[in-house]
Protein backbone atom coordinates (compact mmCIF):
# COMPACT_ATOMS: atom_id res chain seq x y z
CA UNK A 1 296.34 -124.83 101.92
CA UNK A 2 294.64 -127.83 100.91
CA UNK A 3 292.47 -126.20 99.43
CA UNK A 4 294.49 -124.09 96.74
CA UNK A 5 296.41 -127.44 96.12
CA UNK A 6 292.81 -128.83 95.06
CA UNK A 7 292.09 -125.76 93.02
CA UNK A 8 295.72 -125.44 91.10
CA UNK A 9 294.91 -128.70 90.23
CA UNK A 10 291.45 -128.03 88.71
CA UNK A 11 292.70 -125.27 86.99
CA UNK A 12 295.39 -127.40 85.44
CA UNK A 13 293.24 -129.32 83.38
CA UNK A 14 291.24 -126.15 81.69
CA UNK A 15 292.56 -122.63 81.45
CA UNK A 16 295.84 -121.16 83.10
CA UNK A 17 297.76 -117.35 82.58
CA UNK A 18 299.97 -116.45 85.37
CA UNK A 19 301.73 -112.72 84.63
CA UNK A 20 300.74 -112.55 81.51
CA UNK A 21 302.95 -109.97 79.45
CA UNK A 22 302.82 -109.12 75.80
CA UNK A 23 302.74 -106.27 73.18
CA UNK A 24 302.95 -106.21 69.70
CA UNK A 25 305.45 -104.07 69.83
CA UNK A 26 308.05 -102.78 71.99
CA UNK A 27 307.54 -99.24 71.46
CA UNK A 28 304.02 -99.37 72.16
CA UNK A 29 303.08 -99.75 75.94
CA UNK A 30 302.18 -103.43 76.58
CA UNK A 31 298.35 -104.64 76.08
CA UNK A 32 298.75 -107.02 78.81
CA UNK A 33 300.80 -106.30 82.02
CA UNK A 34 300.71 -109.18 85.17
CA UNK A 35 297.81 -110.50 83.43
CA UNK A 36 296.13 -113.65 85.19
CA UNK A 37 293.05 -115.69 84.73
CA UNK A 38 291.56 -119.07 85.97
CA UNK A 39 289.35 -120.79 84.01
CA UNK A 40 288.21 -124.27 85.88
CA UNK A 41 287.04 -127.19 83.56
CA UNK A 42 283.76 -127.46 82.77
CA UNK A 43 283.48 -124.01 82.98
CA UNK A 44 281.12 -121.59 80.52
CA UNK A 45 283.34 -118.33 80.75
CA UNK A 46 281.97 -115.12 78.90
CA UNK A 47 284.58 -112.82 77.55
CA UNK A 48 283.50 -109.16 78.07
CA UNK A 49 284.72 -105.98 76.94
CA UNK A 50 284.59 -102.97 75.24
CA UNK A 51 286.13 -103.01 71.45
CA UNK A 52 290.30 -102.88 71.69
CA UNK A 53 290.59 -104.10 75.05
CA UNK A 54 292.38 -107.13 74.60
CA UNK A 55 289.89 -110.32 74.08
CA UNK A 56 290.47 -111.28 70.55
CA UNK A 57 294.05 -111.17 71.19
CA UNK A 58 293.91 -112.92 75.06
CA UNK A 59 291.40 -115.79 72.77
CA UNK A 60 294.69 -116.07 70.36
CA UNK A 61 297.40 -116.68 73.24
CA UNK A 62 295.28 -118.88 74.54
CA UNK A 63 294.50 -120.81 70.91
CA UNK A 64 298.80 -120.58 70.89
CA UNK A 65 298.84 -118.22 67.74
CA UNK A 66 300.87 -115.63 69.66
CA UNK A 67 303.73 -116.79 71.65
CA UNK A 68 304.61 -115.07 75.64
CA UNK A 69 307.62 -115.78 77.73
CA UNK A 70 308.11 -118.78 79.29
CA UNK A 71 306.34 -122.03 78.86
CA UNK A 72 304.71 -121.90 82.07
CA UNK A 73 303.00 -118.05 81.75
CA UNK A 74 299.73 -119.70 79.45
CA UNK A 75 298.84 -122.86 80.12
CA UNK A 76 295.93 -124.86 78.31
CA UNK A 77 295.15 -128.19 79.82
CA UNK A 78 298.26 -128.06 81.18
CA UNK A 79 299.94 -127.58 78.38
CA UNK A 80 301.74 -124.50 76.75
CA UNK A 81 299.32 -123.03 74.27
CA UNK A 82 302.26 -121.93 72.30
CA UNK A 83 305.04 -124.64 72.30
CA UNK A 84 302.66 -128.00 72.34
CA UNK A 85 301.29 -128.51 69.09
CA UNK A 86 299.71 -131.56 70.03
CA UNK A 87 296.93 -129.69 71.36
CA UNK A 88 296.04 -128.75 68.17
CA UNK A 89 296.75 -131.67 66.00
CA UNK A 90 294.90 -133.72 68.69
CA UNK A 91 291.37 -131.55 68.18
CA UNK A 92 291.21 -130.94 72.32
CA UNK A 93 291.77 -127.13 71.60
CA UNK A 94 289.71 -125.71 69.23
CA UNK A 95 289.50 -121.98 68.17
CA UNK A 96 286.76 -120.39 66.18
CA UNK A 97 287.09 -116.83 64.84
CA UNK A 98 285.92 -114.39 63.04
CA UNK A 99 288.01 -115.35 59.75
CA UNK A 100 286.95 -118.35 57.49
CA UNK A 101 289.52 -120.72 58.13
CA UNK A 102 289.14 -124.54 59.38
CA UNK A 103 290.77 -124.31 62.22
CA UNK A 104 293.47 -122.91 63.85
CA UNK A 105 296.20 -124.60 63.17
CA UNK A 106 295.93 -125.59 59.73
CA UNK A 107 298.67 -125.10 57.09
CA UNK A 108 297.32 -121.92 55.62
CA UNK A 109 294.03 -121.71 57.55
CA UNK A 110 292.04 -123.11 54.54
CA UNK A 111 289.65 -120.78 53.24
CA UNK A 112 285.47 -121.58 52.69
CA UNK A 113 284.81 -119.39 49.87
CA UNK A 114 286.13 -121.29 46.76
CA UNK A 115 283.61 -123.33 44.25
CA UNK A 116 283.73 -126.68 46.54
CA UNK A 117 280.56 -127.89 48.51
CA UNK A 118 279.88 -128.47 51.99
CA UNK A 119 279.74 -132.11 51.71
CA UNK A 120 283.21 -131.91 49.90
CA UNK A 121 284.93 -129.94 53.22
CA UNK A 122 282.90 -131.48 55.91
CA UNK A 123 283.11 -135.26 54.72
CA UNK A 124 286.86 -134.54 53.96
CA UNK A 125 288.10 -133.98 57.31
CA UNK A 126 289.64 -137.37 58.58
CA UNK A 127 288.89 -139.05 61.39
CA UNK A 128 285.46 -137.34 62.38
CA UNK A 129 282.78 -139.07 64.41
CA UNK A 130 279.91 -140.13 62.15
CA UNK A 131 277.60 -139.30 64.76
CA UNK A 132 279.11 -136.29 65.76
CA UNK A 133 279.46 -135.20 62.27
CA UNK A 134 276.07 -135.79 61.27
CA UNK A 135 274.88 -134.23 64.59
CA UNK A 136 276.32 -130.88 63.75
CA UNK A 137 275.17 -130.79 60.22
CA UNK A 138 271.19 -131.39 61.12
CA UNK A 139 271.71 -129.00 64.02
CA UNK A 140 273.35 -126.30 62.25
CA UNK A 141 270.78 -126.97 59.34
CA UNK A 142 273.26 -127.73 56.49
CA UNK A 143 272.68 -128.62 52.95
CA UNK A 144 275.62 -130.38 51.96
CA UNK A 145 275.05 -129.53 48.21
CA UNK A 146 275.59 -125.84 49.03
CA UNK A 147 278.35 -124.08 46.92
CA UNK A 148 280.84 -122.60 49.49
CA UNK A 149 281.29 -119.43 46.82
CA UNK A 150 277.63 -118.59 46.75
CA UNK A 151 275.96 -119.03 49.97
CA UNK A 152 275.45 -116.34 52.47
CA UNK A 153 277.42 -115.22 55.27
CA UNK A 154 275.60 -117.07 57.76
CA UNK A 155 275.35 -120.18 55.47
CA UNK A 156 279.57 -120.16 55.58
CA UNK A 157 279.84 -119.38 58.99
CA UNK A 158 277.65 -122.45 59.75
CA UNK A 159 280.01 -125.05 57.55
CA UNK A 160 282.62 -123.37 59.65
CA UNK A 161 281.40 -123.76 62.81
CA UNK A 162 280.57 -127.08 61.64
CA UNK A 163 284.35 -128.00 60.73
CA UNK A 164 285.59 -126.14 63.70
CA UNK A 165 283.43 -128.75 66.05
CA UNK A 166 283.92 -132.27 64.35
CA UNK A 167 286.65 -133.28 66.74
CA UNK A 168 285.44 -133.40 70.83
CA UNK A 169 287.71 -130.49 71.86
CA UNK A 170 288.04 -129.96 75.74
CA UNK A 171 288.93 -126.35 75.62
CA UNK A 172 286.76 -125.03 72.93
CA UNK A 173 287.69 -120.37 71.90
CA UNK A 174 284.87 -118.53 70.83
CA UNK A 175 285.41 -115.06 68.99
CA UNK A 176 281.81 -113.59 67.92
CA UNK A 177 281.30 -116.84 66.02
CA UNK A 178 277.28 -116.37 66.29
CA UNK A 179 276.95 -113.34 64.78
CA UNK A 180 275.88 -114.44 61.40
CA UNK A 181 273.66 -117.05 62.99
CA UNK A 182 269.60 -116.15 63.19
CA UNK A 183 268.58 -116.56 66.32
CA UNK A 184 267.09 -120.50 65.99
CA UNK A 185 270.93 -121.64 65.21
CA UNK A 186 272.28 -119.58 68.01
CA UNK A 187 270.29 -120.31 70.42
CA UNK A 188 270.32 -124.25 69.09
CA UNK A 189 274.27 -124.03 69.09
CA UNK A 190 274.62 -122.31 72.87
CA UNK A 191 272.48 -125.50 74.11
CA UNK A 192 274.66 -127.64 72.34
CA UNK A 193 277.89 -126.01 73.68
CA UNK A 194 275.95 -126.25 77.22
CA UNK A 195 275.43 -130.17 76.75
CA UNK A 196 279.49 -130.67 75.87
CA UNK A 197 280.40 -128.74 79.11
CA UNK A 198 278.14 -130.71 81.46
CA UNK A 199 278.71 -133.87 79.66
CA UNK A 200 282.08 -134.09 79.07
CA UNK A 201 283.33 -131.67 81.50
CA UNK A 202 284.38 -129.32 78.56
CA UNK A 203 285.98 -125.78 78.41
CA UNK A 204 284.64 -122.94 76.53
CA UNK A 205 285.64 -119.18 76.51
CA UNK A 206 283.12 -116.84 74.45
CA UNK A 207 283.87 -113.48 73.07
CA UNK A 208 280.66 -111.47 72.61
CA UNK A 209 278.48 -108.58 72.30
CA UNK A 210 275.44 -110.52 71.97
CA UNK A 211 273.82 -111.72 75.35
CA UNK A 212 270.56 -112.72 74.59
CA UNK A 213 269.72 -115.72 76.85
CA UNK A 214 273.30 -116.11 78.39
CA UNK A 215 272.18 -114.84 81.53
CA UNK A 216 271.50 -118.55 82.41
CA UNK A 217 273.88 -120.26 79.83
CA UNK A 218 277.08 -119.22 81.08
CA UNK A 219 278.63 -119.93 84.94
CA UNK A 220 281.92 -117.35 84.75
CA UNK A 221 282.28 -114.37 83.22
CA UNK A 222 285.63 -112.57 82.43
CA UNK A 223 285.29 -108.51 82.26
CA UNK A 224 288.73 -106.81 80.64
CA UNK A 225 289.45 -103.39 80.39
CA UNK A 226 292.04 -101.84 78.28
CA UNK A 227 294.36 -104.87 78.72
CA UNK A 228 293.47 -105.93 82.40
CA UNK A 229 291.44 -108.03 83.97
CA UNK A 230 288.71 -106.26 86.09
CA UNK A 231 286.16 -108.95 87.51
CA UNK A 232 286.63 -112.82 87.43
CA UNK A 233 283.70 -114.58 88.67
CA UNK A 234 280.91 -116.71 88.84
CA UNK A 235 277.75 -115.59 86.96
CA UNK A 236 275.78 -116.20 90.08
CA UNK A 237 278.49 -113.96 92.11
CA UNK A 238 277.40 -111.01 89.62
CA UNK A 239 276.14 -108.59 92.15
CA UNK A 240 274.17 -106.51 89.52
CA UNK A 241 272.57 -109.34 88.40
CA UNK A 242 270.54 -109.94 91.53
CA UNK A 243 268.92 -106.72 90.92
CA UNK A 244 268.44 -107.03 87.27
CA UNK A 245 268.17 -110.53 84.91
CA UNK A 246 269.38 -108.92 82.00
CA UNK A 247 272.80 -109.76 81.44
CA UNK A 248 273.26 -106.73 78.83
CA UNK A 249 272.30 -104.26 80.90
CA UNK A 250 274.71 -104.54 83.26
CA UNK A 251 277.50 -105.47 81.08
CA UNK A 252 276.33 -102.25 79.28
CA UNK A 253 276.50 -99.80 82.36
CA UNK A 254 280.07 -101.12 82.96
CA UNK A 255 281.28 -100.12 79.56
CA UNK A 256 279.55 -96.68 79.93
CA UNK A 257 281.38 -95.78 83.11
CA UNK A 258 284.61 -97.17 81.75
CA UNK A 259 284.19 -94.57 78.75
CA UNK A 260 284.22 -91.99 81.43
CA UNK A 261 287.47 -93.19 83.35
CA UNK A 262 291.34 -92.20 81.58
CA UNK A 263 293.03 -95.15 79.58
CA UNK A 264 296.00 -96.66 81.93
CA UNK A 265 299.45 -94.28 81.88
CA UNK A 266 301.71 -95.45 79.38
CA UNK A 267 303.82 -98.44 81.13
CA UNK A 268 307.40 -98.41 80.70
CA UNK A 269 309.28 -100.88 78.08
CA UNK A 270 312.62 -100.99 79.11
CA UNK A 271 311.82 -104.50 80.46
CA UNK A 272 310.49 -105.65 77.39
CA UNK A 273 313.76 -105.06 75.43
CA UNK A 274 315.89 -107.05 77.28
CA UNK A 275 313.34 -110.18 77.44
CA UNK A 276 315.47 -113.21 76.10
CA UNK A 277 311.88 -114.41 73.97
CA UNK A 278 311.61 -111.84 71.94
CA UNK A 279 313.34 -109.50 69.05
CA UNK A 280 314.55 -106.05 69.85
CA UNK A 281 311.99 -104.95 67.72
CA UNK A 282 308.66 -107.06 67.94
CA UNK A 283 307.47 -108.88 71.14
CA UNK A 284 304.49 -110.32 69.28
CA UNK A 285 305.62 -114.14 67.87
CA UNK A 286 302.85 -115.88 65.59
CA UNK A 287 302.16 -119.30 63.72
C-alpha cells in the first residue's frame, strides 16, 4: 500500500489520465473509452501508433486544447490540463506540433510565415533566459537575419522549436516536431531534450514515426491502438527488444499484426448524451 501511495504521488507531479472518455462527436463511437496512462517525472515517454489511433489528439488533452469531464480525469503536474491556464501562461507545459504557431496557448497561435525575422520573434518573447535563449539558437543553428517568409521548412520549424523551448517547461508535448530537421539537429535536439529530463527532472511525451537512435534515448514507451492503450512500459521492459536493438522493427511488426486484427465494435453513446460537460451535439470542447 505504501507503495502505490509513493507512486500516486510521483505521478502527480508529471502526467495523469484516469478513465479517459472523449469523442468529437456524439454520434460517432468514442476515440477514447476508460483510457488511462501514467507518465512519472523525469520520464522520456515515446508515443506509438499507427496513423488515426488517437496520439495527436491524447498530445492535445494533455496540452488542455480539448476539454474531458471532470477536473480530475487529465491531470498535468497535478493540475487540470484543461481548466488551469496557469500552466500555460507559466511556460511549465509546453506543446509543440505540427502547425506553425508559438505555442499553445497563444491568442491566435501566432503564425512564422510573415516577412519578420528570426531575431524579431525570438528576441521578442518576454522574459526568456539569455542563456537559454542563446543556447537554443547556436544549437538549432539559427541565423537570426533569416526572413520567416522565405526560409525552408526545416529552417521554420527550427525558429519554432526554438520559441516553443525558451521557457524551462516541466512537461514538455512532442507531435512529429523533428521531421523537418536533418539528422545533425535531430539528433543534437533529442540530446538536449535528454539533458532537461535528467537535469531538471523534466517530462516529455514524443509522437513519432522516426526512431532512429531512440532505442537508448527514451525510458517509457506508450503503444495505442485505435483509441486504447495497449502496452505502458519501460523501454528496458520491451520484451522484443532483448532480441532485437532496433526500436523500429519491433514497433513495425506491431503495427503489421494490428492491420490484420478488426477495428473495436462500435461502443454505445447513450452515455455520452446525458454527460453534464458537454452539448447534445459535440463532446469535443477546444481553446
Amino acid at each position: 500500500m505504501a507503495e502505490e501511495e509513493q507512486q500516486e504521488k510521483q505521478y502527480c507531479r508529471g502526467i495523469q489520465v484516469r478513465a479517459m472518455q472523449f469523442t468529437y462527436d456524439v454520434q460517432q463511437p468514442p476515440l477514447f473509452l476508460d483510457f488511462n496512462l501514467n507518465v512519472a517525472p523525469g520520464s522520456r515517454c515515446l508515443l506509438v501508433g499507427a496513423n488515426g489511433s488517437g496520439k495527436t489528439t491524447l498530445l492535445k488533452i494533455l496540452a488542455g486544447k480539448h476539454m474531458v469531464g471532470g477536473t480530475d480525469v487529465v491531470r498535468v503536474l497535478n493540475c487540470s490540463a484543461f481548466h488551469d491556464t496557469k500552466l500555460v501562461c507559466s511556460g511549465d507545459l509546453a506543446y509543440l506540433g505540427e502547425s506553425w504557431s508559438k505555442n499553445v496557448g497563444s491568442a491566435g497561435e501566432i503564425p512564422l510565415q510573415g516577412d519578420f525575422s528570426a531575431e524579431h520573434m525570438i528576441f521578442g518573447v518576454e522574459g526568456a533566459d539569455p542563456e537559454r535563449r542563446d543556447k537554443l539558437i547556436e544549437l538549432l543553428d539559427i541565423d537570426l537575419q533569416w526572413r520567416m517568409h522565405k526560409v525552408s521548412d526545416g529552417q521554420r520549424r527550427r525558429v519554432q522549436i526554438c520559441l516553443g523551448l525558451l521557457y524551462p517547461f516541466k512537461v514538455l508535448l512532442l507531435d512529429e516536431v523533428t521531421v523537418d530537421l536533418d539528422v545533425v539537429t535531430r539528433m543534437d535536439l533529442l540530446d538536449f531534450f535528454k539533458e532537461e529530463c535528467e537535469q531538471r527532472e523534466a517530462t516529455i511525451v514524443y509522437a513519432t514515426h522516426i526512431f532512429d537512435g531512440l532505442e537508448t534515448w527514451a525510458t517509457h514507451l506508450a503503444y495505442i491502438q485505435d483509441g486504447e492503450l495497449r502496452r505502458a512500459e519501460k523501454i528496458s521492459d520491451v520484451n522484443e527488444l532483448k532480441s532485437s536493438t532496433n526500436l523500429l522493427s519491433v514497433v513495425e511488426s506491431w503495427l503489421r499484426a494490428e492491420t490484420k486484427l478488426e477495428k473495436k465494435s462500435h461502443v454505445q453513446k447513450t452515455s455520452f448524451a446525458s454527460s453534464p460537460f458537454f452539448s447534445s451535439r459535440q463532446m469535443a470542447y477546444y481553446r
